[in-house]
C-alpha atoms as a PDB file:
ATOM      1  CA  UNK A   1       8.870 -21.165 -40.772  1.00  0.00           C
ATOM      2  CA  UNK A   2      10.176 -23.856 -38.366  1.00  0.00           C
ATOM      3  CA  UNK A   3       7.742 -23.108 -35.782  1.00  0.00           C
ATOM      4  CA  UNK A   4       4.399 -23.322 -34.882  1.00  0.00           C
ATOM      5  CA  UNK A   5       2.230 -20.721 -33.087  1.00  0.00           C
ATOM      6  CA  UNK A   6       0.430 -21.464 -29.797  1.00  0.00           C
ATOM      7  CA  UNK A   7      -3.365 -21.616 -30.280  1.00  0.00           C
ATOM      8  CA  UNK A   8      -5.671 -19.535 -27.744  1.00  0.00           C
ATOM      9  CA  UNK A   9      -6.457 -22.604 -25.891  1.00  0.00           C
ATOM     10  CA  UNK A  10      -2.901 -23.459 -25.440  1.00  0.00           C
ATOM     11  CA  UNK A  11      -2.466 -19.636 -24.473  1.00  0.00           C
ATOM     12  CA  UNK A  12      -4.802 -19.480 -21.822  1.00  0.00           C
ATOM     13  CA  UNK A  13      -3.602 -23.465 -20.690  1.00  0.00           C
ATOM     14  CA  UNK A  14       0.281 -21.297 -20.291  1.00  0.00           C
ATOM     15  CA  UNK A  15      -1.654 -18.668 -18.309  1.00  0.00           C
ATOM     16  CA  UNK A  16      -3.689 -20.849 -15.856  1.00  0.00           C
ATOM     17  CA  UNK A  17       0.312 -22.426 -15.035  1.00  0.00           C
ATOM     18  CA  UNK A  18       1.098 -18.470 -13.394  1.00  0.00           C
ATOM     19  CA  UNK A  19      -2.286 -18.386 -11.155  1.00  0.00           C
ATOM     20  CA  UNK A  20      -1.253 -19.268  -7.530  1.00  0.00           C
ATOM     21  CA  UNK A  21      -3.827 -21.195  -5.289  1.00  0.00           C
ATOM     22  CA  UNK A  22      -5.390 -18.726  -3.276  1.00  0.00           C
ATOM     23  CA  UNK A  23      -5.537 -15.865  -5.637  1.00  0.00           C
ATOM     24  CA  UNK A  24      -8.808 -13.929  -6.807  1.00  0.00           C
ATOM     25  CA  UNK A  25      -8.947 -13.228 -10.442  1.00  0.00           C
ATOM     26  CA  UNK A  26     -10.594 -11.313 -12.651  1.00  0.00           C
ATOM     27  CA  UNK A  27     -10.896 -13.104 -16.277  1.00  0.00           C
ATOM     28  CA  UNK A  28     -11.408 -10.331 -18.979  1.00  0.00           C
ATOM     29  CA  UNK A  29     -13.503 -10.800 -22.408  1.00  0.00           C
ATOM     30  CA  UNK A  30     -12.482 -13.436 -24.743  1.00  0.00           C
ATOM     31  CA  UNK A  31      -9.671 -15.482 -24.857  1.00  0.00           C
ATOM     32  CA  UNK A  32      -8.944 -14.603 -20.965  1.00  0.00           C
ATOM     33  CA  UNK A  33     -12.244 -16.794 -20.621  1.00  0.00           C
ATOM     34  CA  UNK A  34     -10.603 -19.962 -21.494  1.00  0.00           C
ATOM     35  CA  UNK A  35      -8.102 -19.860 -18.642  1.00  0.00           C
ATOM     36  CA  UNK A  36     -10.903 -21.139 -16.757  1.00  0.00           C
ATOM     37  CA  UNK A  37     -10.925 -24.741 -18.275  1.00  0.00           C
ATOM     38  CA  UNK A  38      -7.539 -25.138 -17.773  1.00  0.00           C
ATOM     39  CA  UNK A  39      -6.851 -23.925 -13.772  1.00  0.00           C
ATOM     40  CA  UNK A  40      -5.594 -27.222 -11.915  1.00  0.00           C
ATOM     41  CA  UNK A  41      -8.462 -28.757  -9.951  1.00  0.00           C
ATOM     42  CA  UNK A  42      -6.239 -28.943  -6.776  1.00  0.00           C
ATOM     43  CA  UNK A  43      -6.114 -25.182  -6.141  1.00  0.00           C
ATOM     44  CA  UNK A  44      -8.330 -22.843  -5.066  1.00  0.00           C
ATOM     45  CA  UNK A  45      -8.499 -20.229  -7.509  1.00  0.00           C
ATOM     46  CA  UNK A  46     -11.511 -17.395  -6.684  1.00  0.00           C
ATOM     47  CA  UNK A  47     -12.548 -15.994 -10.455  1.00  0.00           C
ATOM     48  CA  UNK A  48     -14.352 -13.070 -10.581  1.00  0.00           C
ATOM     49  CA  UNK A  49     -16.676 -11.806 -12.995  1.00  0.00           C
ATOM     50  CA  UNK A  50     -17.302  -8.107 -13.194  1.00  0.00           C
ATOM     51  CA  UNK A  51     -21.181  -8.656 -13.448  1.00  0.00           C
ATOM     52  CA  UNK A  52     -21.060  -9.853 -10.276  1.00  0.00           C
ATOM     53  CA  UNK A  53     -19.726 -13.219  -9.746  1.00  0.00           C
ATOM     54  CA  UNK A  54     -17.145 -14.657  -7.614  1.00  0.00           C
ATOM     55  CA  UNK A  55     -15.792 -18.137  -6.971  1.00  0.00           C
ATOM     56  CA  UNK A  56     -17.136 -19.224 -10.487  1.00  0.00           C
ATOM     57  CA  UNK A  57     -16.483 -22.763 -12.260  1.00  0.00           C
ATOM     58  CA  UNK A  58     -15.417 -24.179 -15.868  1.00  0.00           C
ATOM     59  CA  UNK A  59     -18.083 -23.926 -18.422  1.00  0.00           C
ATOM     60  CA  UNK A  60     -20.750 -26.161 -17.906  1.00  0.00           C
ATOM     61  CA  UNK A  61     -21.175 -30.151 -19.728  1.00  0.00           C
ATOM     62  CA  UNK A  62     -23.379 -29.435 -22.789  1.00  0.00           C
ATOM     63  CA  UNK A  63     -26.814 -29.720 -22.094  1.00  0.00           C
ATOM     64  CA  UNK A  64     -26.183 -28.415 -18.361  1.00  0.00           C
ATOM     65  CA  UNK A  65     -26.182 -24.923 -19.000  1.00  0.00           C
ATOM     66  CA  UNK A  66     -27.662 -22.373 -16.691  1.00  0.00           C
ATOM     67  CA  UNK A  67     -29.262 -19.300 -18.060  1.00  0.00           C
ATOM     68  CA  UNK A  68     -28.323 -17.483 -15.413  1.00  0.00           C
ATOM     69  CA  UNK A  69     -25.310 -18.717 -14.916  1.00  0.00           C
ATOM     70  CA  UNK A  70     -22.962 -16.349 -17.188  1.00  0.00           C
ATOM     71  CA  UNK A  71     -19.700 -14.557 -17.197  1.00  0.00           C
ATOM     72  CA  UNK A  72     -19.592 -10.790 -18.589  1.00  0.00           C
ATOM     73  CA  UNK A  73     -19.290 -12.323 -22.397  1.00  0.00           C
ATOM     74  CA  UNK A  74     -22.422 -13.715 -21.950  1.00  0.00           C
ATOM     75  CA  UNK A  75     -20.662 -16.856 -21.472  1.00  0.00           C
ATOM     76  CA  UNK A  76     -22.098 -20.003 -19.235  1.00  0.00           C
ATOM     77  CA  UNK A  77     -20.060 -20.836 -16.509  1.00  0.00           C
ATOM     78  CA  UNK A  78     -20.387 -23.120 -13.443  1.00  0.00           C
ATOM     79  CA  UNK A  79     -20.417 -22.083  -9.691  1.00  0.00           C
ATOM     80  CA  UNK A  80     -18.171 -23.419  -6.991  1.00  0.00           C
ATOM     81  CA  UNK A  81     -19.309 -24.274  -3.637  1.00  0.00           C
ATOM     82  CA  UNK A  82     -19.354 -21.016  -1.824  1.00  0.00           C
ATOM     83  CA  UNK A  83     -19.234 -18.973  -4.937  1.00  0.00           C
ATOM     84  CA  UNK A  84     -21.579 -15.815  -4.658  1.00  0.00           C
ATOM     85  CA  UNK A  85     -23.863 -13.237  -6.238  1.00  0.00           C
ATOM     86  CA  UNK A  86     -23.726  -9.763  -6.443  1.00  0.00           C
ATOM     87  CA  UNK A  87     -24.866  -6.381  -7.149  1.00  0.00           C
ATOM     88  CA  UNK A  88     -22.681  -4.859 -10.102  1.00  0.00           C
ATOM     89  CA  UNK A  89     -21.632  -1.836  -8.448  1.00  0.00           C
ATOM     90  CA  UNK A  90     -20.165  -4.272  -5.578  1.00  0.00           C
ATOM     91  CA  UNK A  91     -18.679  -6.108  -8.311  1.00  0.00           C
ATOM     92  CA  UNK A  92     -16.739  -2.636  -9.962  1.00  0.00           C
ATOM     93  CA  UNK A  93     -16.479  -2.036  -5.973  1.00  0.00           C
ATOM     94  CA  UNK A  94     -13.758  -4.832  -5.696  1.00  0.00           C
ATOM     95  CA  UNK A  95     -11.978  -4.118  -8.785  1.00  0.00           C
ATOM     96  CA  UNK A  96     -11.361  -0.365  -7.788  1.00  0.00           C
ATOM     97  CA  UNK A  97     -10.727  -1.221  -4.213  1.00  0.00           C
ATOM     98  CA  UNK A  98      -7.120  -3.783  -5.069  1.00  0.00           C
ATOM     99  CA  UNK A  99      -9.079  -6.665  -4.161  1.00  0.00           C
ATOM    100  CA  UNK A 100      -8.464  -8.804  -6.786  1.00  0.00           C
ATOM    101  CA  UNK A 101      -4.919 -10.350  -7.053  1.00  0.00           C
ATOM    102  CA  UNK A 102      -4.793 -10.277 -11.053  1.00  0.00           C
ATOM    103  CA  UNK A 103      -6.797  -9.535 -14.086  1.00  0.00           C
ATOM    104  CA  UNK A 104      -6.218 -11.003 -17.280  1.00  0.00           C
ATOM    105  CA  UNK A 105      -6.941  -9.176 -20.270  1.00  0.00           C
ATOM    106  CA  UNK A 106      -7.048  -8.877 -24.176  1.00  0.00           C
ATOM    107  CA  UNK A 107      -5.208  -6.254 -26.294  1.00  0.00           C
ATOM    108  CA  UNK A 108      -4.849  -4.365 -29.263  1.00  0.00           C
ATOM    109  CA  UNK A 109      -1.242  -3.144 -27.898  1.00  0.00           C
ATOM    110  CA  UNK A 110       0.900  -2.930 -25.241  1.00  0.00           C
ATOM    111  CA  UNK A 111       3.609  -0.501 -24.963  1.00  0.00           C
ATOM    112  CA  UNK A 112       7.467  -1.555 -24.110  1.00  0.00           C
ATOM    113  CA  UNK A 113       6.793   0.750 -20.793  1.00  0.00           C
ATOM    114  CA  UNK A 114       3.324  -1.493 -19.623  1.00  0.00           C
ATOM    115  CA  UNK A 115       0.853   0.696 -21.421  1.00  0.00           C
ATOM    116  CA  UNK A 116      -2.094  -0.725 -22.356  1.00  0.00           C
ATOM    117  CA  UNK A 117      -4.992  -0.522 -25.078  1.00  0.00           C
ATOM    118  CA  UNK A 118      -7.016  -2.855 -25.699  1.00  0.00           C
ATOM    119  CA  UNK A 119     -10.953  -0.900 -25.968  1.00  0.00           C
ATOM    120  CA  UNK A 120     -10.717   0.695 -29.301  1.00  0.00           C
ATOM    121  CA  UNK A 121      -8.540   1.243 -32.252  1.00  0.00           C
ATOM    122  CA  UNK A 122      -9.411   4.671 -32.907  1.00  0.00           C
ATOM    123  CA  UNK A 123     -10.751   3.984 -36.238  1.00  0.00           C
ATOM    124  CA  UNK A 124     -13.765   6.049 -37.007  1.00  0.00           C
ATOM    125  CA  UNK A 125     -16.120   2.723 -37.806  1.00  0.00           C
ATOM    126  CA  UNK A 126     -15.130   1.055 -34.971  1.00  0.00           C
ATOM    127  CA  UNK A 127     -17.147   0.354 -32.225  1.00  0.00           C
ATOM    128  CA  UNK A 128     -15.599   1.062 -28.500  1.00  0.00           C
ATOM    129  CA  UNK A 129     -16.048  -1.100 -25.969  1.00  0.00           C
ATOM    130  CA  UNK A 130     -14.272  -0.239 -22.270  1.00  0.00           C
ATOM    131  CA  UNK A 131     -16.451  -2.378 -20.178  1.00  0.00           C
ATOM    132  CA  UNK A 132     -14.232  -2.460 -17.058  1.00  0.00           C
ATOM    133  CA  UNK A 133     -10.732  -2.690 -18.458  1.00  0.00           C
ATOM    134  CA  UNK A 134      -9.789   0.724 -17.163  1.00  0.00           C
ATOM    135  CA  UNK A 135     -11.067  -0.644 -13.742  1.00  0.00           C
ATOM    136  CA  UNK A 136      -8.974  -3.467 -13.711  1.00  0.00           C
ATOM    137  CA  UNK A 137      -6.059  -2.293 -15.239  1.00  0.00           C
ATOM    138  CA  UNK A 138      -6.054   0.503 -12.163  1.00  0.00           C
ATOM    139  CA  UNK A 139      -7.631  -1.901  -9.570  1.00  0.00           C
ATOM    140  CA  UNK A 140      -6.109  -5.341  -9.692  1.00  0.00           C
ATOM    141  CA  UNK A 141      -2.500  -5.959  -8.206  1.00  0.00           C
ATOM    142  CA  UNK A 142      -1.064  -7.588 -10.874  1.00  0.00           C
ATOM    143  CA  UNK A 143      -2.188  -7.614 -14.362  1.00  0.00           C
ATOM    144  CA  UNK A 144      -1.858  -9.782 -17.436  1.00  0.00           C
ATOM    145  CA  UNK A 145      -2.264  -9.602 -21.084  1.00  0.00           C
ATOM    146  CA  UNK A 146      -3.217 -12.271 -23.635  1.00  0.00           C
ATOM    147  CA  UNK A 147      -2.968 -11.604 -27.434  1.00  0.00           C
ATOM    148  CA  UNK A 148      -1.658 -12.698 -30.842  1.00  0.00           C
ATOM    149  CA  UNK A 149       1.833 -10.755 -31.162  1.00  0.00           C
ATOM    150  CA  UNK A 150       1.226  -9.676 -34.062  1.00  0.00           C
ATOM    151  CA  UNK A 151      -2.311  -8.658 -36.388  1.00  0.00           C
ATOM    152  CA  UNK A 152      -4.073 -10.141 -39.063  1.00  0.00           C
ATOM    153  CA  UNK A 153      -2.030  -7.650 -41.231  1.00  0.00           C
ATOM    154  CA  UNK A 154       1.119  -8.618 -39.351  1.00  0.00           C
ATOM    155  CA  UNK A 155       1.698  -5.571 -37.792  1.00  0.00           C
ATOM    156  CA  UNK A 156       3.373  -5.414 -34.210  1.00  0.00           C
ATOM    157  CA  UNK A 157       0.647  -5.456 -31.185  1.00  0.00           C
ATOM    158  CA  UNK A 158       4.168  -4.824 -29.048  1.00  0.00           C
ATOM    159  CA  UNK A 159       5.186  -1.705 -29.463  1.00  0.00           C
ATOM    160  CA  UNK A 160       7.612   1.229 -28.282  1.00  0.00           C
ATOM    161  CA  UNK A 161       4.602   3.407 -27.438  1.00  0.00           C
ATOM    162  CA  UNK A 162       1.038   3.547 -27.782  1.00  0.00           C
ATOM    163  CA  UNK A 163      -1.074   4.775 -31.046  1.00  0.00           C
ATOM    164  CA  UNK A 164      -4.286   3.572 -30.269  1.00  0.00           C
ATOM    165  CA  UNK A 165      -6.382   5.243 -27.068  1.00  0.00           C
ATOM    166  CA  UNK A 166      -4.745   3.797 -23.828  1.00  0.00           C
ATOM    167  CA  UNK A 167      -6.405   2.063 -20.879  1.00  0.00           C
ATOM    168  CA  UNK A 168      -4.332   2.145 -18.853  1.00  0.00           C
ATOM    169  CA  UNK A 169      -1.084   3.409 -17.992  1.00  0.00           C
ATOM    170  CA  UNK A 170       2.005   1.545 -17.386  1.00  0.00           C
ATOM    171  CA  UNK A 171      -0.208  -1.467 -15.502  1.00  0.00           C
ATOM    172  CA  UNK A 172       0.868  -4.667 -17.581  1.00  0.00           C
ATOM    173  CA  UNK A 173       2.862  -6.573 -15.704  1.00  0.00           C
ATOM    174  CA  UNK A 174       3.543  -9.984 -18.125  1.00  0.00           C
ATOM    175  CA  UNK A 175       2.328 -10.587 -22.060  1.00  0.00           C
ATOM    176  CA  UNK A 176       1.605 -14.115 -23.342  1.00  0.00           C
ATOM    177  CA  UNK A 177       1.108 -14.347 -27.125  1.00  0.00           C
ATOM    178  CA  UNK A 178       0.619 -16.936 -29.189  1.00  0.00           C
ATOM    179  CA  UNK A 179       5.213 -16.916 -29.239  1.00  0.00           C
ATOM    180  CA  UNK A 180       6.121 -16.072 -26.510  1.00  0.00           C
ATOM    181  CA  UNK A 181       6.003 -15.279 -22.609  1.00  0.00           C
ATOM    182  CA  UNK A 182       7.554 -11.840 -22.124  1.00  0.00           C
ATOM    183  CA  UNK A 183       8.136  -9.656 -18.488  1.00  0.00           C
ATOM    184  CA  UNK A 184       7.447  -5.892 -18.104  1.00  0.00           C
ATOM    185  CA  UNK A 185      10.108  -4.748 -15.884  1.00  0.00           C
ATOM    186  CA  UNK A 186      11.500  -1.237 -15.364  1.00  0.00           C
ATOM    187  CA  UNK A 187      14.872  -2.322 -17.282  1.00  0.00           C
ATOM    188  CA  UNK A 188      12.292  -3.099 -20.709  1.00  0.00           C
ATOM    189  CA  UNK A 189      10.509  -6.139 -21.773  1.00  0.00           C
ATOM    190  CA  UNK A 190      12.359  -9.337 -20.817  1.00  0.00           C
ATOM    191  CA  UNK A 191      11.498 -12.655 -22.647  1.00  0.00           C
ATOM    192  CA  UNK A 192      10.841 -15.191 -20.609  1.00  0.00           C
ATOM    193  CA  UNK A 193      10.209 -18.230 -23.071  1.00  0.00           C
ATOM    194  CA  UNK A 194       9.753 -18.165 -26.560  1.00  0.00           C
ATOM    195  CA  UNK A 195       7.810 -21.678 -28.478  1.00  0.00           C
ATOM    196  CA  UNK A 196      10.016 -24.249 -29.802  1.00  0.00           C
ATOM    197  CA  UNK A 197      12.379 -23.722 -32.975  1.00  0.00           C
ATOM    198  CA  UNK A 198      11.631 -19.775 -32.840  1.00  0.00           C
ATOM    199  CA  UNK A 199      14.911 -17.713 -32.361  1.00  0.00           C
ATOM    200  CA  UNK A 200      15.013 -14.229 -30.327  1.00  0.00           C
ATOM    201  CA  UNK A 201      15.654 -12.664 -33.719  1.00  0.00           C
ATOM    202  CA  UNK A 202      12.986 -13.722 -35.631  1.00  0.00           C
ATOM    203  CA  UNK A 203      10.923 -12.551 -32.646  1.00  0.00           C
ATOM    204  CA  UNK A 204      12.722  -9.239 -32.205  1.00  0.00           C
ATOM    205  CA  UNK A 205      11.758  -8.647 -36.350  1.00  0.00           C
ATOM    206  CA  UNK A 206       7.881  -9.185 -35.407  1.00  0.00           C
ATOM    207  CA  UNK A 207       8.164  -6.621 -32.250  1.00  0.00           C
ATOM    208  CA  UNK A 208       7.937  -3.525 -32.636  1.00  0.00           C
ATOM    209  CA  UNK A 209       9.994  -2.541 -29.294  1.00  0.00           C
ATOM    210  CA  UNK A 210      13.547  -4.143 -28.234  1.00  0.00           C
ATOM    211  CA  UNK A 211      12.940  -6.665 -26.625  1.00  0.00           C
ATOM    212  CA  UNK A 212      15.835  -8.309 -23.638  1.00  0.00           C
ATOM    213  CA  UNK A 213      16.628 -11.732 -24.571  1.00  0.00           C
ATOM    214  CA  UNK A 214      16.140 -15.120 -22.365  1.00  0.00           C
ATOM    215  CA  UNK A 215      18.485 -14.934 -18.817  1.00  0.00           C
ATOM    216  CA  UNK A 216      19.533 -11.248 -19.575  1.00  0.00           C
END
């Protein structure tokens, strides 16, 4: 193998490079979290949180953690000036309503039409957990995906069509894995840049949809 895989950190630095100053965003569960550390200080980025945050910071220096200061993952954050507090329901108010630019959100697949799953495998131990993924994948204007491209088994997490329960229908707009950066579009999934010393075949073999390569 003569290339190296991105780690989550550097995923969610590649993410925080598509954000555009101005823009309200939602930051889903997990590795979407990170992106937070990483968003330049010289725009003005409005994160929201679904329990009811908005305008939220980076995670705080240790030993200056608020207890109730947190993001929906139970996660300490920071608060910008102006940032405010609000009652959940407002907070699943905005995310129905199209107020938030984009949401950026984990998965367990994504189909080569912009299908999404990402709340349960439909395994009979596991444990679902929506939270407000079908919200956001209905309510926010644009919406992004972060995941490893493949599982731990190395099966595909891209794929020609769902077979896990969906959360939304065709919402995803762009993928980042841990490979590559790839486009839905309605002439299929366009890759948009792939890491260094990986070819488009190589990637092709560990997706299981066809994927359109670089410039086509």
């Amino acid at each position: 193998m003569s290339y190296s895989k991105l780690s989550r950190d550097q995923i969610a630095a590649r993410v925080a490079q598509d954000i555009p100053d101005g823009a309200y965003v939602n930051l889903g569960i997990g590795l979407p979290t990170k992106i937070s550390k990483y968003l330049p200080s010289d725009k003005d980025v409005f994160l929201h949180s679904e329990n009811g945050l908005l305008a939220f910071g980076p995670p705080p220096a240790e030993g200056e953690e608020d207890p109730e200061l947190i993001n929906a993952g139970k996660e300490y954050v920071t608060m910008l000036t102006g940032g405010a507090f609000f009652h959940h329901g407002d907070s699943f108010a905005m995310m129905r309503g199209g107020h938030l630019d984009i949401c950026v959100l984990g998965a367990f697949q994504i189909a080569a039409n912009g299908d999404l799953a990402n709340w349960h495998t439909g395994a009979p131990d596991a444990i679902p957990a929506v939270g407000g993924a079908m919200d956001l994948a209905v309510g926010a204007k644009k919406v992004f995906v972060t995941t490893d491209h493949v599982t731990k088994s190395g099966e595909p997490k891209i794929v020609a069509e769902l077979t896990y329960p969906v959360t939304g229908q065709k919402c995803v707009d762009r993928i980042y894995t841990d490979l590559c950066v790839i486009d839905v579009t309605p002439e299929g999934l366009k890759v948009l840049e792939m890491v260094e010393g990986l070819s488009f075949e190589e990637l092709q073999a560990m997706t299981g949809a066809k994927l359109l390569p670089i410039g086509a």
